[in-house]
Every structure is written in C-alpha cells, then in structure tokens.
PDB file of N, CA and C in Angstrom:
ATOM      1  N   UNK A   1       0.843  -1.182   0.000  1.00  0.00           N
ATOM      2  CA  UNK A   1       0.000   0.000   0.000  1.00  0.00           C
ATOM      3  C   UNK A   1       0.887   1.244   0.000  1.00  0.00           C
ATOM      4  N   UNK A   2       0.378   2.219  -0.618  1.00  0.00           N
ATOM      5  CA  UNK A   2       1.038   3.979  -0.521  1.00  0.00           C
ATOM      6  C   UNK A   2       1.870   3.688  -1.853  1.00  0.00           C
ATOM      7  N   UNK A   3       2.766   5.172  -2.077  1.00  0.00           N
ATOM      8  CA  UNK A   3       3.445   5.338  -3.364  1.00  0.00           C
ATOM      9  C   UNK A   3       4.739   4.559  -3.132  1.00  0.00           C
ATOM     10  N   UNK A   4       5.052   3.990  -4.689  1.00  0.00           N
ATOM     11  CA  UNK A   4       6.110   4.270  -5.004  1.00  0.00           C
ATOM     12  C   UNK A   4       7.103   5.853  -5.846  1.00  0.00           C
ATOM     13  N   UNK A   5       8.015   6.388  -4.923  1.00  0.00           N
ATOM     14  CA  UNK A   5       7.950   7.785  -5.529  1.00  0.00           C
ATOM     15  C   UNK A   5       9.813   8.203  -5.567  1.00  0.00           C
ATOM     16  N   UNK A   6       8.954   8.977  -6.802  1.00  0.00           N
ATOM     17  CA  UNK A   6      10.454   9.749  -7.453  1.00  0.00           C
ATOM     18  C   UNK A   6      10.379  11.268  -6.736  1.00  0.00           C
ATOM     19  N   UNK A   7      11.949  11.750  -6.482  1.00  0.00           N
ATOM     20  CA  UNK A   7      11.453  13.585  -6.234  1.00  0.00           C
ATOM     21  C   UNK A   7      12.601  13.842  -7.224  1.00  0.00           C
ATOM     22  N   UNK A   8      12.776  15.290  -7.014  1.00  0.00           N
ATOM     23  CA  UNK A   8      13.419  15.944  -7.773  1.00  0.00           C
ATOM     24  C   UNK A   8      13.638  17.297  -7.029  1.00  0.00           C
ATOM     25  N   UNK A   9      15.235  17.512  -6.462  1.00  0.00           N
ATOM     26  CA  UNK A   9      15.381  18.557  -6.030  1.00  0.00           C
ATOM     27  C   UNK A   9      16.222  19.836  -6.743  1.00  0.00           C
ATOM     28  N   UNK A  10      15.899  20.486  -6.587  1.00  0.00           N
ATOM     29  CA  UNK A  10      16.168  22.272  -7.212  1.00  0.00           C
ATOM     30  C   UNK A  10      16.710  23.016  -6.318  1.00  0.00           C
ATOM     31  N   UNK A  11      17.967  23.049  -6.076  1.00  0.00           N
ATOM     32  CA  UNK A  11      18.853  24.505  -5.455  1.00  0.00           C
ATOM     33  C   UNK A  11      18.156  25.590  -6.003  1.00  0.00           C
ATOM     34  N   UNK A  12      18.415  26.636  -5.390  1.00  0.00           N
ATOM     35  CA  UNK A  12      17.905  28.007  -5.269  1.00  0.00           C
ATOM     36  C   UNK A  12      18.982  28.591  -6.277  1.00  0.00           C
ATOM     37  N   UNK A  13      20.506  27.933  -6.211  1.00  0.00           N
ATOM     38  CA  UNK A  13      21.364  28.429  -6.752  1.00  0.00           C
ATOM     39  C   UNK A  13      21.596  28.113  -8.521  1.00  0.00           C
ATOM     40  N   UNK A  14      20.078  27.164  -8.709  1.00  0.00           N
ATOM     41  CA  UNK A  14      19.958  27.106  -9.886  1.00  0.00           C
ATOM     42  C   UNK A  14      19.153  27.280 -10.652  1.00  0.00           C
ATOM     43  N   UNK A  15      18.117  28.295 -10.001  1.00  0.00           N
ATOM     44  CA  UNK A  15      17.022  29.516 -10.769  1.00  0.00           C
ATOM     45  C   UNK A  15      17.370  30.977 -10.920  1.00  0.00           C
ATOM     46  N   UNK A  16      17.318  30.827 -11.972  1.00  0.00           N
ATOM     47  CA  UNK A  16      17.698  32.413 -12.517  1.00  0.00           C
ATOM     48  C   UNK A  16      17.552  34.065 -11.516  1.00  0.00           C
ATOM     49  N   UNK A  17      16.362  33.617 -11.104  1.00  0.00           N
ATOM     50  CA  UNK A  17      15.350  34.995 -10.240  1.00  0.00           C
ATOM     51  C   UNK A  17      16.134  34.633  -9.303  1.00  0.00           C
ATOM     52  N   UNK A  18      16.126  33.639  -8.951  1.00  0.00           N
ATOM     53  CA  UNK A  18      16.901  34.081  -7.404  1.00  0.00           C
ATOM     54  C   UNK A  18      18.555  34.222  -7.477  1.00  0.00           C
ATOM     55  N   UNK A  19      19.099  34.013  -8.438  1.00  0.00           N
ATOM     56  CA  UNK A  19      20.251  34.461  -9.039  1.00  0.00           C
ATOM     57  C   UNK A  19      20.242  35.621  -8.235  1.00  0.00           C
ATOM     58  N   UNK A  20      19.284  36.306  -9.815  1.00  0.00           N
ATOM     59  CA  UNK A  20      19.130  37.820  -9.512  1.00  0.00           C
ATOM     60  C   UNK A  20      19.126  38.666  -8.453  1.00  0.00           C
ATOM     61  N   UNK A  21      17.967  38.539  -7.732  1.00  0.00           N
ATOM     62  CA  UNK A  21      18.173  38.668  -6.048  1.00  0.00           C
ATOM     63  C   UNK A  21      18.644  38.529  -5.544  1.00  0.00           C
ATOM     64  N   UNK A  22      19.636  37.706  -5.253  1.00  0.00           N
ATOM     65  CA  UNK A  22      21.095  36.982  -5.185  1.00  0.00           C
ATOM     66  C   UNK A  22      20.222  36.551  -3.401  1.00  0.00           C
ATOM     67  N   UNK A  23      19.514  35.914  -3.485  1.00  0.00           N
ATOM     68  CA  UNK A  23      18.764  34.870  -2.370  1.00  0.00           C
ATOM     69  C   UNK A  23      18.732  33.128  -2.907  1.00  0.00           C
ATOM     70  N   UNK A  24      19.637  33.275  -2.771  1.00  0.00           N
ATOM     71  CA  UNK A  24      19.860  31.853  -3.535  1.00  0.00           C
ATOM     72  C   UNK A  24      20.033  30.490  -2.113  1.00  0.00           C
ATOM     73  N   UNK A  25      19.278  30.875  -1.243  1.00  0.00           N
ATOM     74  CA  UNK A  25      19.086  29.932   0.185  1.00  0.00           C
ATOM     75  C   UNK A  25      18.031  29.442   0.135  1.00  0.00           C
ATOM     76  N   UNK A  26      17.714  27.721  -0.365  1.00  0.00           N
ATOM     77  CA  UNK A  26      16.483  27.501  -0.688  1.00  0.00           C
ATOM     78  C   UNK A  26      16.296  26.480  -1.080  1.00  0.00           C
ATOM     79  N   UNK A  27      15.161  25.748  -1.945  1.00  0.00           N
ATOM     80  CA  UNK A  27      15.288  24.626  -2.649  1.00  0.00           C
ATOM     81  C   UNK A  27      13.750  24.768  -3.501  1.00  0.00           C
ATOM     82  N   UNK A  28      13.789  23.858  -4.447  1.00  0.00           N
ATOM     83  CA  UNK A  28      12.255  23.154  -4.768  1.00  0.00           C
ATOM     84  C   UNK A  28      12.360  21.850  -4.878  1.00  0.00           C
ATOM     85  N   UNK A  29      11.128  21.026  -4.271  1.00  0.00           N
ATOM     86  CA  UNK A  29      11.553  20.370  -4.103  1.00  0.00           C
ATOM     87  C   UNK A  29       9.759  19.292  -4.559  1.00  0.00           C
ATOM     88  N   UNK A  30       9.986  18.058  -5.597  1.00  0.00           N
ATOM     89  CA  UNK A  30       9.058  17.710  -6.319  1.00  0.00           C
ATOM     90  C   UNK A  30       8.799  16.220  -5.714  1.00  0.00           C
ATOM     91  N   UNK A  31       7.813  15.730  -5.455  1.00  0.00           N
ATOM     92  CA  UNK A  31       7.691  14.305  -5.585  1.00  0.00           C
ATOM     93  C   UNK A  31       6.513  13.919  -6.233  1.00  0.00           C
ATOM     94  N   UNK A  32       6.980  12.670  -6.982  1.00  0.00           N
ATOM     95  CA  UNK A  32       5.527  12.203  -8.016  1.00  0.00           C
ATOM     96  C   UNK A  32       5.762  10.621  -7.930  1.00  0.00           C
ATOM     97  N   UNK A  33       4.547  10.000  -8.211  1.00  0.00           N
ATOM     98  CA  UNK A  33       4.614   8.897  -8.495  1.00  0.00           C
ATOM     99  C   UNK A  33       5.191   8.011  -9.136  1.00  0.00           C
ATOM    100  N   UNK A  34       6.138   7.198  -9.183  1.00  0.00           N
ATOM    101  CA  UNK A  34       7.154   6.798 -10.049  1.00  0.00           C
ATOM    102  C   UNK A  34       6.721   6.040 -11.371  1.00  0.00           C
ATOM    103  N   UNK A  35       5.268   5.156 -10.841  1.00  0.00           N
ATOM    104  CA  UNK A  35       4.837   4.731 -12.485  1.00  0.00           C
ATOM    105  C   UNK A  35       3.682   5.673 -12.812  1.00  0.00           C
ATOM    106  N   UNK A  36       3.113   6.327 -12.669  1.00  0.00           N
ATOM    107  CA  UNK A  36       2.054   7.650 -12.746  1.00  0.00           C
ATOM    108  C   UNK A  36       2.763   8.654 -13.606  1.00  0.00           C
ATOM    109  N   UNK A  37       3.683   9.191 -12.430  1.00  0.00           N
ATOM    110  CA  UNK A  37       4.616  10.441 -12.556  1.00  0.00           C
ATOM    111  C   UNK A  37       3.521  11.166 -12.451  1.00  0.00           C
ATOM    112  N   UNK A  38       2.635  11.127 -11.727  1.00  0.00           N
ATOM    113  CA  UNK A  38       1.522  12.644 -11.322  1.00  0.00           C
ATOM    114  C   UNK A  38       2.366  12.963 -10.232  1.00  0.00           C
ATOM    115  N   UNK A  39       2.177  14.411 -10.061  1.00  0.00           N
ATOM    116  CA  UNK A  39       2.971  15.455  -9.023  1.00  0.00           C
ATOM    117  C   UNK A  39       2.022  15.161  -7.423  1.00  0.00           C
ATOM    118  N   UNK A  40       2.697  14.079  -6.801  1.00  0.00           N
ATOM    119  CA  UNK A  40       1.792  13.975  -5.767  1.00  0.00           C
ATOM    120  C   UNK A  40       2.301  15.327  -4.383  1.00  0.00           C
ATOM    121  N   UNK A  41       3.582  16.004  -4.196  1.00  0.00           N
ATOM    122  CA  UNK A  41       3.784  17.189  -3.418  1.00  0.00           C
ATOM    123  C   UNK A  41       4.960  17.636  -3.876  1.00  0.00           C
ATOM    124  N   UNK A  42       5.008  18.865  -2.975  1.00  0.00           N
ATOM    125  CA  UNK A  42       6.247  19.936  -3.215  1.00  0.00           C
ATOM    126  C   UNK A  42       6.373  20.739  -2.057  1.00  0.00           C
ATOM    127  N   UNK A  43       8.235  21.131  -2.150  1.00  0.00           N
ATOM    128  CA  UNK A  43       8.235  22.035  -1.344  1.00  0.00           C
ATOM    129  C   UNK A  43       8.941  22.777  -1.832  1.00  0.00           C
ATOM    130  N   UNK A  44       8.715  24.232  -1.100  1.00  0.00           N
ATOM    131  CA  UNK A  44       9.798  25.498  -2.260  1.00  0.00           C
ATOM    132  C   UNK A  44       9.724  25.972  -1.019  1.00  0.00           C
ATOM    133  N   UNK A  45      11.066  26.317  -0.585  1.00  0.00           N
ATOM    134  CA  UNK A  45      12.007  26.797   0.490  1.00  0.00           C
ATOM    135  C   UNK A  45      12.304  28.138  -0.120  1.00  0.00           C
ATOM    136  N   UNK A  46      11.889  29.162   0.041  1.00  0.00           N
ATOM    137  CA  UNK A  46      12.530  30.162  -0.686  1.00  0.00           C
ATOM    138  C   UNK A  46      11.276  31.568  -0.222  1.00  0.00           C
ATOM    139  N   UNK A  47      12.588  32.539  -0.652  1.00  0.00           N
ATOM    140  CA  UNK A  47      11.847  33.883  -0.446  1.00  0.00           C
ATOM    141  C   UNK A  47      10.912  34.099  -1.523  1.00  0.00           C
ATOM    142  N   UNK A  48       9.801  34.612  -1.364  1.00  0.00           N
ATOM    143  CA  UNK A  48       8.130  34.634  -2.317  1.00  0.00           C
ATOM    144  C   UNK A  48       8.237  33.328  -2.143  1.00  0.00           C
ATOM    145  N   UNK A  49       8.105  32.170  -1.629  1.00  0.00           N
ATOM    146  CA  UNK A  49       7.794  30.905  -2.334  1.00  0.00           C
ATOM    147  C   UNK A  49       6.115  30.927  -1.760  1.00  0.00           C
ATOM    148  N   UNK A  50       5.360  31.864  -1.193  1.00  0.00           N
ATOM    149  CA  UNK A  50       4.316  31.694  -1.807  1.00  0.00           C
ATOM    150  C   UNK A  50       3.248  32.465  -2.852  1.00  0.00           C
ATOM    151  N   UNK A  51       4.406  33.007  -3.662  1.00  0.00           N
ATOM    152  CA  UNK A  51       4.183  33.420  -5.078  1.00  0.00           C
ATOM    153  C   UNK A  51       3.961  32.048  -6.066  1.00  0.00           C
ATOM    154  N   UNK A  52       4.648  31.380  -5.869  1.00  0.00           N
ATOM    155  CA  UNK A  52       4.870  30.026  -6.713  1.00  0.00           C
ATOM    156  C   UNK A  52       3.541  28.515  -6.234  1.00  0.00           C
ATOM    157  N   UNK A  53       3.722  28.670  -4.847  1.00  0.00           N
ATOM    158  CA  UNK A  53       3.317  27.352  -4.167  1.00  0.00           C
ATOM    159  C   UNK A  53       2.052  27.314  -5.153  1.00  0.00           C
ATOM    160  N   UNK A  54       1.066  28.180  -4.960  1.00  0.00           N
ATOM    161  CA  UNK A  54      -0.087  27.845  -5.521  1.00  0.00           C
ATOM    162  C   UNK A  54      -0.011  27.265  -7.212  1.00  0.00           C
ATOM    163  N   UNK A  55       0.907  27.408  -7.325  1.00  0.00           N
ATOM    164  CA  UNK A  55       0.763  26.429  -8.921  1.00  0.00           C
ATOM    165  C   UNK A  55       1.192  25.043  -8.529  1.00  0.00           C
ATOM    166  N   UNK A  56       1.570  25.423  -7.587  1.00  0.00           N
ATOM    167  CA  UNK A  56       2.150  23.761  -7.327  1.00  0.00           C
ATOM    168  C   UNK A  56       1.014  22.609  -6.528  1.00  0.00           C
ATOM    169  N   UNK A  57      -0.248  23.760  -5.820  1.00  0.00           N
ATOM    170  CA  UNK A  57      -1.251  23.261  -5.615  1.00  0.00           C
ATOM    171  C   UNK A  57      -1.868  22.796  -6.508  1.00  0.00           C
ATOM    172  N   UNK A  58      -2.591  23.799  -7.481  1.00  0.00           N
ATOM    173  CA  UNK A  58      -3.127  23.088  -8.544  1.00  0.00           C
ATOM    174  C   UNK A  58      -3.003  22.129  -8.990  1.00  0.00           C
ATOM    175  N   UNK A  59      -1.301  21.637  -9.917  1.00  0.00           N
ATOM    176  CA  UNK A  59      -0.654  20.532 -10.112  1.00  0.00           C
ATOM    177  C   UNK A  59      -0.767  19.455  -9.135  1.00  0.00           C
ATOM    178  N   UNK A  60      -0.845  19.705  -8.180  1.00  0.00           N
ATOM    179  CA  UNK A  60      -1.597  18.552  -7.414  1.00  0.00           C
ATOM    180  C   UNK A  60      -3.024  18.173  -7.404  1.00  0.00           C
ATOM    181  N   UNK A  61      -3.613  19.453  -7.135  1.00  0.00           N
ATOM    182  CA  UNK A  61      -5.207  18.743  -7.548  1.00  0.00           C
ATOM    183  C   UNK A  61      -5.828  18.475  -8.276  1.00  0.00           C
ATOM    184  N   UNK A  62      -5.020  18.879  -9.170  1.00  0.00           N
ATOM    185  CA  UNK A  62      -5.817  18.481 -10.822  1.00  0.00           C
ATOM    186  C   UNK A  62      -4.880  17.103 -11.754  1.00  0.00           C
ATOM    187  N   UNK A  63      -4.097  16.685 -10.698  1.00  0.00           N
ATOM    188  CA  UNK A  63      -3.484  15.500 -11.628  1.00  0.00           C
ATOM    189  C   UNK A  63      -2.499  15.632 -12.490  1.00  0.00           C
ATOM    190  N   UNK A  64      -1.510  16.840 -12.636  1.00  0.00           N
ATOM    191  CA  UNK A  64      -0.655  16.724 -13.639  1.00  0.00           C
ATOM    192  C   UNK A  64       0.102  15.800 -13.361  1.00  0.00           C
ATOM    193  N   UNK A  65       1.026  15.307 -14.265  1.00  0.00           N
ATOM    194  CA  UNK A  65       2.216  14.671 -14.228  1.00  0.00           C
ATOM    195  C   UNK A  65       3.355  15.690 -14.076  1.00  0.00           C
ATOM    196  N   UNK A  66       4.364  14.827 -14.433  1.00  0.00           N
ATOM    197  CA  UNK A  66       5.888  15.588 -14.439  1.00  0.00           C
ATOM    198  C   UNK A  66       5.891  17.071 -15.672  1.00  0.00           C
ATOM    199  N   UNK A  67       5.474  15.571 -16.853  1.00  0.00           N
ATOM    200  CA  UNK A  67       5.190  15.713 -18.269  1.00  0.00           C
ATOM    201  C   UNK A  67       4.180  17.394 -18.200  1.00  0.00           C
ATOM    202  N   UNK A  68       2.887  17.145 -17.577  1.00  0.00           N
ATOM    203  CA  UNK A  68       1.860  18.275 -17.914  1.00  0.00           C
ATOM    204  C   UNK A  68       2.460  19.465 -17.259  1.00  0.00           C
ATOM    205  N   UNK A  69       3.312  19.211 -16.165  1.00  0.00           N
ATOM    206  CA  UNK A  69       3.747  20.410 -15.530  1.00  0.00           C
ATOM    207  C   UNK A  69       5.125  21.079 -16.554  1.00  0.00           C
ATOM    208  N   UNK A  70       5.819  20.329 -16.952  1.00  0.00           N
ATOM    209  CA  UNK A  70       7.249  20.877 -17.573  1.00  0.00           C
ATOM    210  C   UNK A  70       6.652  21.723 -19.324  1.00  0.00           C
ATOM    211  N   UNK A  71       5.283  20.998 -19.653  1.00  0.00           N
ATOM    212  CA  UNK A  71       5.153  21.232 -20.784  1.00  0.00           C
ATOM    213  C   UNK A  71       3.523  22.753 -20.532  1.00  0.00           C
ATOM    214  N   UNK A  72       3.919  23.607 -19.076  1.00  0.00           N
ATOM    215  CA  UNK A  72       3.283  24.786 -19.353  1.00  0.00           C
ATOM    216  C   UNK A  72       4.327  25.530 -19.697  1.00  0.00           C
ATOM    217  N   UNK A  73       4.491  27.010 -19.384  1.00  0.00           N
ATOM    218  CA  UNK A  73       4.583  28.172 -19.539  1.00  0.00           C
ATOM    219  C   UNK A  73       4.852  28.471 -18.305  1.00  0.00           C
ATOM    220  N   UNK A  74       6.091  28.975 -18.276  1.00  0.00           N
ATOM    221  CA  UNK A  74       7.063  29.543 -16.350  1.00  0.00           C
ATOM    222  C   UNK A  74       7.922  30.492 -17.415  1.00  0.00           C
ATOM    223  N   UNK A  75       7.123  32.013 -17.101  1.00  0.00           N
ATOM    224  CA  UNK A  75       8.250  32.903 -17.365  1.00  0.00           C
ATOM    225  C   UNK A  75       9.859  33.095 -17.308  1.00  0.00           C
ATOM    226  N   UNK A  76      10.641  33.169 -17.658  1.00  0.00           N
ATOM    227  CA  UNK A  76      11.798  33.409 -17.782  1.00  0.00           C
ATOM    228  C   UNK A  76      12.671  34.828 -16.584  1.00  0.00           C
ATOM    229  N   UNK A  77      13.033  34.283 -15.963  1.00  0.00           N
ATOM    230  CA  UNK A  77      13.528  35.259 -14.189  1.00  0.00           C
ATOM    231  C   UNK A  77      12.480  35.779 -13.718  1.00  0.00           C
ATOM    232  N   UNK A  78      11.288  34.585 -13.759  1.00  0.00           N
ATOM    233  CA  UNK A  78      10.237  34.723 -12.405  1.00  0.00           C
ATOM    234  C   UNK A  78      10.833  33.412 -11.807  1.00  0.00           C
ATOM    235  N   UNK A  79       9.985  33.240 -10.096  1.00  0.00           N
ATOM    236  CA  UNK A  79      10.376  32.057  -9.399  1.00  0.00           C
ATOM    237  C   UNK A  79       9.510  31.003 -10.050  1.00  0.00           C
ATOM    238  N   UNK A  80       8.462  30.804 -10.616  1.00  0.00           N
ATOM    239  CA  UNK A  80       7.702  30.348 -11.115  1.00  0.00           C
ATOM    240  C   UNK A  80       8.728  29.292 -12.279  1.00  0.00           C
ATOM    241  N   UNK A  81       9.384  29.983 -12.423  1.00  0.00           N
ATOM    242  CA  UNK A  81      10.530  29.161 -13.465  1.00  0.00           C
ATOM    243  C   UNK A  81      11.328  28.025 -13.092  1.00  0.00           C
ATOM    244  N   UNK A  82      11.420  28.733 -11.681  1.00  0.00           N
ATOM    245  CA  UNK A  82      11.898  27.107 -10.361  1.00  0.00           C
ATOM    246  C   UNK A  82      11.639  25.970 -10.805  1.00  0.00           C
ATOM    247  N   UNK A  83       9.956  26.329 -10.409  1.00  0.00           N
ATOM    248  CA  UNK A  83       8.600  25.166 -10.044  1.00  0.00           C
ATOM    249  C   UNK A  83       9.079  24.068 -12.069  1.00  0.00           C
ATOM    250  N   UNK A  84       9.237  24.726 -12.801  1.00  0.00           N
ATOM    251  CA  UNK A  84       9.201  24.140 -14.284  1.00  0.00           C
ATOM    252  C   UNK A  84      10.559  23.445 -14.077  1.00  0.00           C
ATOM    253  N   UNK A  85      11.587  24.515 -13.672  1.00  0.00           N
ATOM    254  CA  UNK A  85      13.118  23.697 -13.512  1.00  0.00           C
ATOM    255  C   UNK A  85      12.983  22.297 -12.968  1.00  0.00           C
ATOM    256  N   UNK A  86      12.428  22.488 -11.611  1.00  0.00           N
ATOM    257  CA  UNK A  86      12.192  21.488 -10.949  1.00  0.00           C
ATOM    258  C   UNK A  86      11.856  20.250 -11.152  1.00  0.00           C
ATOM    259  N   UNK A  87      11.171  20.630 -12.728  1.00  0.00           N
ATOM    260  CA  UNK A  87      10.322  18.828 -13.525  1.00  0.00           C
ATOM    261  C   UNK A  87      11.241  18.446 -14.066  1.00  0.00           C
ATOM    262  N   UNK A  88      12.209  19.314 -14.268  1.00  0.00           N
ATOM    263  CA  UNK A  88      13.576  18.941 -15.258  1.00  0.00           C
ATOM    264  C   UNK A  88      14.629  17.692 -14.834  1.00  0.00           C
ATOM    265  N   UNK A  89      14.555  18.390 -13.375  1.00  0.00           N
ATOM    266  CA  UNK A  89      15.741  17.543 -12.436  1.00  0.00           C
ATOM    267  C   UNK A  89      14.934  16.054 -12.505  1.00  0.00           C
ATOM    268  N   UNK A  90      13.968  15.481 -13.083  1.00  0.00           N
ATOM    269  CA  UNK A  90      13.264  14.416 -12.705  1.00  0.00           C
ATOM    270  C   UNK A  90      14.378  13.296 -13.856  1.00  0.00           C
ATOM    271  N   UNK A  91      14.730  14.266 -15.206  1.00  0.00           N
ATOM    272  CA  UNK A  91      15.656  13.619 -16.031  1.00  0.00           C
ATOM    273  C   UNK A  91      16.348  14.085 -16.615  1.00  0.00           C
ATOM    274  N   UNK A  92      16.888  15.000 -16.051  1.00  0.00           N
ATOM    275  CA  UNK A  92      18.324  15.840 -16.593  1.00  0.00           C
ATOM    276  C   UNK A  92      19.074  16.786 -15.600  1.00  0.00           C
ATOM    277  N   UNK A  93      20.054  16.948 -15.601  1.00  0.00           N
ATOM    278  CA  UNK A  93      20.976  17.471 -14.364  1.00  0.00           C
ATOM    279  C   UNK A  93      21.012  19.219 -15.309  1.00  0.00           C
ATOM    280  N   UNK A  94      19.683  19.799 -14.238  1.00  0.00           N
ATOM    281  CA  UNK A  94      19.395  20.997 -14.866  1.00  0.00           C
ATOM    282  C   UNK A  94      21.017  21.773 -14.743  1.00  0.00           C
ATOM    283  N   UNK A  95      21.788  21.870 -14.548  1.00  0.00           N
ATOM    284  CA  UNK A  95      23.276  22.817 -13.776  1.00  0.00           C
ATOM    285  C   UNK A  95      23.971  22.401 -15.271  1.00  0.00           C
ATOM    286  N   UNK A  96      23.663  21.466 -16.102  1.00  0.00           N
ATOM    287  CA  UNK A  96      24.319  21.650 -17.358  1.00  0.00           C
ATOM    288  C   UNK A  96      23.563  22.254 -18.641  1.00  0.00           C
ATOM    289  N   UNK A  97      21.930  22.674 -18.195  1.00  0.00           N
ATOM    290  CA  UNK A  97      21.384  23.387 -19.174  1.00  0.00           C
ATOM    291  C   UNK A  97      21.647  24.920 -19.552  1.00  0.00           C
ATOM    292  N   UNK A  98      21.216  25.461 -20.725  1.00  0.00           N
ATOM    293  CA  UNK A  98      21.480  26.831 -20.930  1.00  0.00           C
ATOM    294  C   UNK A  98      20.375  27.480 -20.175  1.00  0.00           C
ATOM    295  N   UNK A  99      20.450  28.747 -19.588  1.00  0.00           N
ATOM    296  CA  UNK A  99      19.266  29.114 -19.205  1.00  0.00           C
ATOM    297  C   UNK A  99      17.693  29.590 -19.278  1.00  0.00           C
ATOM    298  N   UNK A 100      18.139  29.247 -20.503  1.00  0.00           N
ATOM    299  CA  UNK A 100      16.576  28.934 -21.214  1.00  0.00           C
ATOM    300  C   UNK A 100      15.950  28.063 -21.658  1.00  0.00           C
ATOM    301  N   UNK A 101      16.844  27.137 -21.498  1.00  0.00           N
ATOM    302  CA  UNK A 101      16.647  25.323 -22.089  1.00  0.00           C
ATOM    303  C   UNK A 101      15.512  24.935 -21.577  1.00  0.00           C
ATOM    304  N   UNK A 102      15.169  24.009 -22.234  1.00  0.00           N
ATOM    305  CA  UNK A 102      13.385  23.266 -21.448  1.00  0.00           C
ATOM    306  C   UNK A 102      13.197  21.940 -22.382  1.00  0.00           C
TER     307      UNK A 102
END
C-alpha cells in the first residue's frame, strides 16, 4: 500500500530569479509517483515561495504529471521558473542546461 515515488530537487542556486536577487538559500523540491509520474507534493524553500506554491497546488489537484507540468509556460527570471526547472531535475541534471533550455 502507498506510493512508489520519485522527487526531484532544485537549489535556489539554480534559478535564474533568485540568481538575480542573489537569495539563492532555498530549494524546490518535487515528488511524483514513479509509475504515474503525477505530481503527488512539493516544497519550495525560498523567499516569495508563496508566489509560486499555488501552482504547485493546482498541479496537485488536478493531476498533472511531471510531463503536464514541464510542458506549461514559467516565465523566464520569475520564481515560477523554479517550479518548471524542478520537472527537469526528474531527467536531466538541470546545472548543465542553458538558461533557457526546457
């Protein structure tokens, strides 16, 4: 009984916005179902992180996957860009992407 589960964690020191701000003390942090891959929680450690959280609610209550979450729209040096990074780390070591990669 209960999940089998994948996460996926996100340094602070590897989102752009918080670059910027230079608040880079933090994390995001993803777990999903490993044969599902629906986004069953999250945590985002970070300054505004509850600018972000609420998308990460949704994505929970409405069933996305890894997949439905990586394949919206996360502005480019908002924190919101985290939450997208974050689906990344599920299969690729985001710290070797360009910063606009997806």
């Amino acid at each position: 009984e209960g999940y089998d589960v994948i996460s996926s964690v996100l340094p602070l020191d590897a989102v752009p916005r918080a670059l910027v701000n230079r608040e880079t003390t933090g994390v995001f942090k993803l777990i999903a179902d490993a044969q599902t891959r629906k986004i069953l929680g999250a945590h985002i450690v970070a300054e505004n992180a509850g600018d972000v959280i609420y998308a990460a609610v949704l994505a929970i209550k409405f069933g996305l996957t890894i997949e439905d979450l990586r394949g919206t729209l996360a502005p480019y040096l908002t924190m919101a860009e985290g939450l997208k990074l974050a689906t990344l780390t599920f299969d690729k070591d985001v710290s070797k992407l360009s910063c606009c990669a997806g």
